[in-house]
C-alpha atoms as a PDB file:
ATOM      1  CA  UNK A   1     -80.443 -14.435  24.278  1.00  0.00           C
ATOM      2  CA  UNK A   2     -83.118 -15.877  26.823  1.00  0.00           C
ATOM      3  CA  UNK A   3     -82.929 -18.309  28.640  1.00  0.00           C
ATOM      4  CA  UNK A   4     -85.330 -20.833  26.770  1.00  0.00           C
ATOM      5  CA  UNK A   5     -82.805 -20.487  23.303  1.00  0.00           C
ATOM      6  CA  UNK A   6     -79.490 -21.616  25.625  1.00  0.00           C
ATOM      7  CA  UNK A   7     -81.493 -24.697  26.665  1.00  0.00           C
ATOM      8  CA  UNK A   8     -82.125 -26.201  22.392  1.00  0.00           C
ATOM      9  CA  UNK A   9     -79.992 -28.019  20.777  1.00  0.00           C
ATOM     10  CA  UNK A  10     -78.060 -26.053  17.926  1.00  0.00           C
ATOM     11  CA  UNK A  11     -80.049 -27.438  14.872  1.00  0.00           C
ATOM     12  CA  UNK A  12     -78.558 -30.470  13.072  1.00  0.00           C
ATOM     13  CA  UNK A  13     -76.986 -30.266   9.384  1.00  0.00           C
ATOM     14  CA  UNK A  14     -79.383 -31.727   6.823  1.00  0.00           C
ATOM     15  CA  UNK A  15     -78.572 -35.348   5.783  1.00  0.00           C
ATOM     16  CA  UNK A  16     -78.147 -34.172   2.589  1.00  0.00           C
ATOM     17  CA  UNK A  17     -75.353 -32.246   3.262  1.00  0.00           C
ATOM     18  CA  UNK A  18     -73.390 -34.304   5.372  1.00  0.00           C
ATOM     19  CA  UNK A  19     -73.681 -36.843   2.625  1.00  0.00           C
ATOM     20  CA  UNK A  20     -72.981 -34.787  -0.012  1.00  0.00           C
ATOM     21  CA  UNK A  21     -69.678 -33.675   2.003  1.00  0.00           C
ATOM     22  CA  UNK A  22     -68.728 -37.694   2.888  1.00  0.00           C
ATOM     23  CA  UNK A  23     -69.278 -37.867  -1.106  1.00  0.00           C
ATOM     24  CA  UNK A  24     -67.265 -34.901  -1.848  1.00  0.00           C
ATOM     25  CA  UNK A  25     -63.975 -36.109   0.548  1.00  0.00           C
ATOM     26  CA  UNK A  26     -64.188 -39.640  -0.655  1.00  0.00           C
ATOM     27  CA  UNK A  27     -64.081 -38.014  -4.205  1.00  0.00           C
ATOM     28  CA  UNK A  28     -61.280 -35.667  -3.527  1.00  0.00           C
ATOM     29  CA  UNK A  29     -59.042 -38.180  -1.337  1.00  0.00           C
ATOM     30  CA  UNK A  30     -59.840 -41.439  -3.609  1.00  0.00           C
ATOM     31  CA  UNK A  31     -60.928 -43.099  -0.491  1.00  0.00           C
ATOM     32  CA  UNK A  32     -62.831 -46.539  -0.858  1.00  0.00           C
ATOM     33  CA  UNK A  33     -64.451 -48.398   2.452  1.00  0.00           C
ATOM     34  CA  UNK A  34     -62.891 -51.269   3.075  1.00  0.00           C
ATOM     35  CA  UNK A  35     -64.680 -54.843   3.640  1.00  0.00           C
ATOM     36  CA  UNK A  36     -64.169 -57.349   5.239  1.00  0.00           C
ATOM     37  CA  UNK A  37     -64.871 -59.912   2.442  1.00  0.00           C
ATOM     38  CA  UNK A  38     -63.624 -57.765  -0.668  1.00  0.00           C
ATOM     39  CA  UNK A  39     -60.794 -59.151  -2.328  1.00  0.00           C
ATOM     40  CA  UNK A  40     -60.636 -57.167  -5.223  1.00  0.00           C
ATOM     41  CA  UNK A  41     -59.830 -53.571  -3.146  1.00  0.00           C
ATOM     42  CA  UNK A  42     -57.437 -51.248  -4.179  1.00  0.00           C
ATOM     43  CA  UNK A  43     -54.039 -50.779  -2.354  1.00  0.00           C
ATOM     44  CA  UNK A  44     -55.743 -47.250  -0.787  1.00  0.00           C
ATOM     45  CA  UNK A  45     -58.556 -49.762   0.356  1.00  0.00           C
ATOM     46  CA  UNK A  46     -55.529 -52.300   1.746  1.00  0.00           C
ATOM     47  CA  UNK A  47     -53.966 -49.500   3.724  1.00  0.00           C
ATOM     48  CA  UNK A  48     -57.453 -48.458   5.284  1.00  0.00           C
ATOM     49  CA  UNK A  49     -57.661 -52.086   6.836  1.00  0.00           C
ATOM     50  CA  UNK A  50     -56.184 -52.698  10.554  1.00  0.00           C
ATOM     51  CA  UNK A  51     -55.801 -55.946  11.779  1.00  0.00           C
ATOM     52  CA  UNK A  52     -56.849 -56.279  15.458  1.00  0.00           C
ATOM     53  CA  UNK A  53     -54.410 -58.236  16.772  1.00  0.00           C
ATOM     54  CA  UNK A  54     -51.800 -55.372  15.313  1.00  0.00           C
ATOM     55  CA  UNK A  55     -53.198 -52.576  16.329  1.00  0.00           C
ATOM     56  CA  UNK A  56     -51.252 -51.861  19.284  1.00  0.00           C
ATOM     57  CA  UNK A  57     -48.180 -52.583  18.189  1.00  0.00           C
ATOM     58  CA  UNK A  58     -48.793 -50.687  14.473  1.00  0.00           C
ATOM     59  CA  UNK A  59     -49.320 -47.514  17.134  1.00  0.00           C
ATOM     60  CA  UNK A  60     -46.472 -47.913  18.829  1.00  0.00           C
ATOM     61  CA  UNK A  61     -44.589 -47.848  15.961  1.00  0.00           C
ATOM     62  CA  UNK A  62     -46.648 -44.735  14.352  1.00  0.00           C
ATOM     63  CA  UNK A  63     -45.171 -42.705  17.823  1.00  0.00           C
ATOM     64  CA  UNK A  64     -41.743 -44.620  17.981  1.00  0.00           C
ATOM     65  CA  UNK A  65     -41.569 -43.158  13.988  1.00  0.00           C
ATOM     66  CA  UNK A  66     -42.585 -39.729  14.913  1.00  0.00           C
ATOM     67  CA  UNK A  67     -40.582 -39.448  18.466  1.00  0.00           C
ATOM     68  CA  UNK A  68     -37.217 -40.892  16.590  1.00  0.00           C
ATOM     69  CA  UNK A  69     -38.047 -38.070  13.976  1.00  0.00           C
ATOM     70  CA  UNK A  70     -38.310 -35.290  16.320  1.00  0.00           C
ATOM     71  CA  UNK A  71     -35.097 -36.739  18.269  1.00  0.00           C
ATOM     72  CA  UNK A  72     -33.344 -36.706  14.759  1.00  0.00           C
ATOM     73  CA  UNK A  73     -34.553 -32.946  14.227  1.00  0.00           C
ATOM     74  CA  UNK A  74     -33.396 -31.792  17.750  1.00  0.00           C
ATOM     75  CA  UNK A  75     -29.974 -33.523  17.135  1.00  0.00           C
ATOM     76  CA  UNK A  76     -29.446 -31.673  14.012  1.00  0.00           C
ATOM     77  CA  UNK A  77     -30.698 -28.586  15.651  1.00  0.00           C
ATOM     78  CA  UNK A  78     -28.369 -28.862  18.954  1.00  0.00           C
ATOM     79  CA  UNK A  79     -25.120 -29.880  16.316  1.00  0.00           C
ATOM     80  CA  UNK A  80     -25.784 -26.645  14.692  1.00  0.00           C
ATOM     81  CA  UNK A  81     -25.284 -24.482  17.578  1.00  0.00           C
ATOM     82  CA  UNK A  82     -22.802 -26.407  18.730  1.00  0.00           C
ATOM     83  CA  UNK A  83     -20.679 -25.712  15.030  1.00  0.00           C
ATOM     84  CA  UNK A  84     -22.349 -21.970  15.570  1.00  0.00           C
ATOM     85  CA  UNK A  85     -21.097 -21.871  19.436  1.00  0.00           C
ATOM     86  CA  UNK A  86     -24.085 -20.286  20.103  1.00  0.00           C
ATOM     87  CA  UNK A  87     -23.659 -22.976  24.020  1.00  0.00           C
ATOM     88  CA  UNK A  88     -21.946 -22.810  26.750  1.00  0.00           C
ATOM     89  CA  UNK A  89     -20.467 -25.960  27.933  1.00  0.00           C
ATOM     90  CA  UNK A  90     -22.752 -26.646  30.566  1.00  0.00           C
ATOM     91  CA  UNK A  91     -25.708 -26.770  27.717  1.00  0.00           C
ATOM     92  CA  UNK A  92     -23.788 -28.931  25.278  1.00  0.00           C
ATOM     93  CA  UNK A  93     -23.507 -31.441  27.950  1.00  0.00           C
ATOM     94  CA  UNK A  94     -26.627 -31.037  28.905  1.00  0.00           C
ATOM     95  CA  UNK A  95     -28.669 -31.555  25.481  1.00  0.00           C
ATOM     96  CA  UNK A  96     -25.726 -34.693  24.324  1.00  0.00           C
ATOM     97  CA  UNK A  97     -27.090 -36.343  27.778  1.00  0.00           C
ATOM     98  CA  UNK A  98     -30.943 -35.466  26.917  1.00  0.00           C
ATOM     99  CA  UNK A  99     -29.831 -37.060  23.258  1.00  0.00           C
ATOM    100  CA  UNK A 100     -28.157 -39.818  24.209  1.00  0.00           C
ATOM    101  CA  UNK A 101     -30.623 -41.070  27.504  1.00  0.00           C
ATOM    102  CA  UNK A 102     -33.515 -40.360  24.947  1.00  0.00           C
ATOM    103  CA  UNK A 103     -31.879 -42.769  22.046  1.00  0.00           C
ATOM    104  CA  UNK A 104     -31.750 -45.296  24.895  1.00  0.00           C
ATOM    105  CA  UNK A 105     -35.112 -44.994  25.669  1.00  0.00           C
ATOM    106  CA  UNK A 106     -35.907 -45.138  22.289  1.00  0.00           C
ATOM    107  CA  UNK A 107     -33.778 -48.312  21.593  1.00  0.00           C
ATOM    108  CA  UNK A 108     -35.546 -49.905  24.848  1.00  0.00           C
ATOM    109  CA  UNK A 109     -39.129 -49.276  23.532  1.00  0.00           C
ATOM    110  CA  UNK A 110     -38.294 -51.363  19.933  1.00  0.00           C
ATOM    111  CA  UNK A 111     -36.964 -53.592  21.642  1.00  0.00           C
ATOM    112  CA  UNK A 112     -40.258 -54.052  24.119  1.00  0.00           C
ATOM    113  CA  UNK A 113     -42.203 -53.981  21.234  1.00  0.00           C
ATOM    114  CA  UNK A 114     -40.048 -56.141  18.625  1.00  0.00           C
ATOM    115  CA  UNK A 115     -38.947 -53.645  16.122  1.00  0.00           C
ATOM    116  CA  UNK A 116     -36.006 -52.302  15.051  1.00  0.00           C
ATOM    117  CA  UNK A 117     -35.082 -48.486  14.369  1.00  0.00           C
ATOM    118  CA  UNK A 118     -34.903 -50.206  10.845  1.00  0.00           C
ATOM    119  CA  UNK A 119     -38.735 -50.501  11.018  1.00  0.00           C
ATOM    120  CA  UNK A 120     -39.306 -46.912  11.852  1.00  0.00           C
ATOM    121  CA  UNK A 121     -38.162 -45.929   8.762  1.00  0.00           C
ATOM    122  CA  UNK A 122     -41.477 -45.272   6.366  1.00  0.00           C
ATOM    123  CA  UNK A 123     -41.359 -45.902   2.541  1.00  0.00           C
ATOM    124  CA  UNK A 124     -42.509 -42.844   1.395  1.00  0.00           C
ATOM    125  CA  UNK A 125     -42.773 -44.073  -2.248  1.00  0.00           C
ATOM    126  CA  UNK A 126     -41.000 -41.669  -4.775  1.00  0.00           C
ATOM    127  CA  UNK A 127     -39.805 -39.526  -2.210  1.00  0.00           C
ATOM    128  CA  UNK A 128     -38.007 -42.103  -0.452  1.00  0.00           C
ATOM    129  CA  UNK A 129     -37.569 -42.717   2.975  1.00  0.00           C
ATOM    130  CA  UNK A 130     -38.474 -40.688   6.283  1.00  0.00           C
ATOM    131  CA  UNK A 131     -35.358 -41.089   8.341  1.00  0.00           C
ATOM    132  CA  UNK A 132     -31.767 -41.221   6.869  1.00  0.00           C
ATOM    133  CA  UNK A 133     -30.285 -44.564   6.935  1.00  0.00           C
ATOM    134  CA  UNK A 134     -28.494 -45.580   9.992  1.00  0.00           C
ATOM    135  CA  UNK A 135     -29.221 -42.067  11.775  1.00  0.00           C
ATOM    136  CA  UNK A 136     -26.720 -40.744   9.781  1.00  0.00           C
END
């Protein structure tokens, strides 16, 4: 390689082909662009939409969802090993502390940001919900 064919610019992708792959993915995924003015959208239109003034706290609660859902998964995990006695005593007390100070924390960040553990809980449609009810 000299030193004259480090210094271009790898050569674009035709148009063509970048449109014919936005074409293709819209296709596939049933995505429509949302406007501002269109009424008539579908609900896969609908969801595309954010509302600036929600757009923080609609994050928040994206990684509030996915942080209680990991907590969930490691409290399952650590009650497992517990009913295996695969931990001493030192690291059951250990990970129920981690659990519990990290529910806390989670409780304190709904509350900073008005929701409840309630709202974390997606509506996945037909296959229900994301969380169990009432972290049970």
């Amino acid at each position: 390689m000299t030193e004259s064919d480090r210094t271009q610019p790898a050569p674009a992708a035709p148009a063509a082909t970048v449109e014919e792959v936005a074409l293709a993915a819209a296709r596939t995924f049933g995505l429509a662009p949302a406007q501002p003015d269109d009424r008539g959208t579908s609900a896969t239109a609908q969801r595309l939409r954010t509302d600036p003034d929600t757009v923080e706290r609609d994050l928040i609660k994206l990684v509030l969802t996915i942080v209680e859902l990991l907590r969930q998964l490691m409290e399952r995990t650590a009650i497992h090993r517990v009913e295996k006695e695969d931990l001493s005593e030192e690291q059951e007390e250990r990970i129920g502390m981690t659990l519990m100070i990290l529910h806390e924390r989670m409780t304190e960040l709904c509350d900073r940001y008005g929701l409840t553990m309630d709202d974390l809980n997606l509506d996945l449609g037909p296959l229900g919900s994301l969380l169990p009810h009432n972290g049970s």
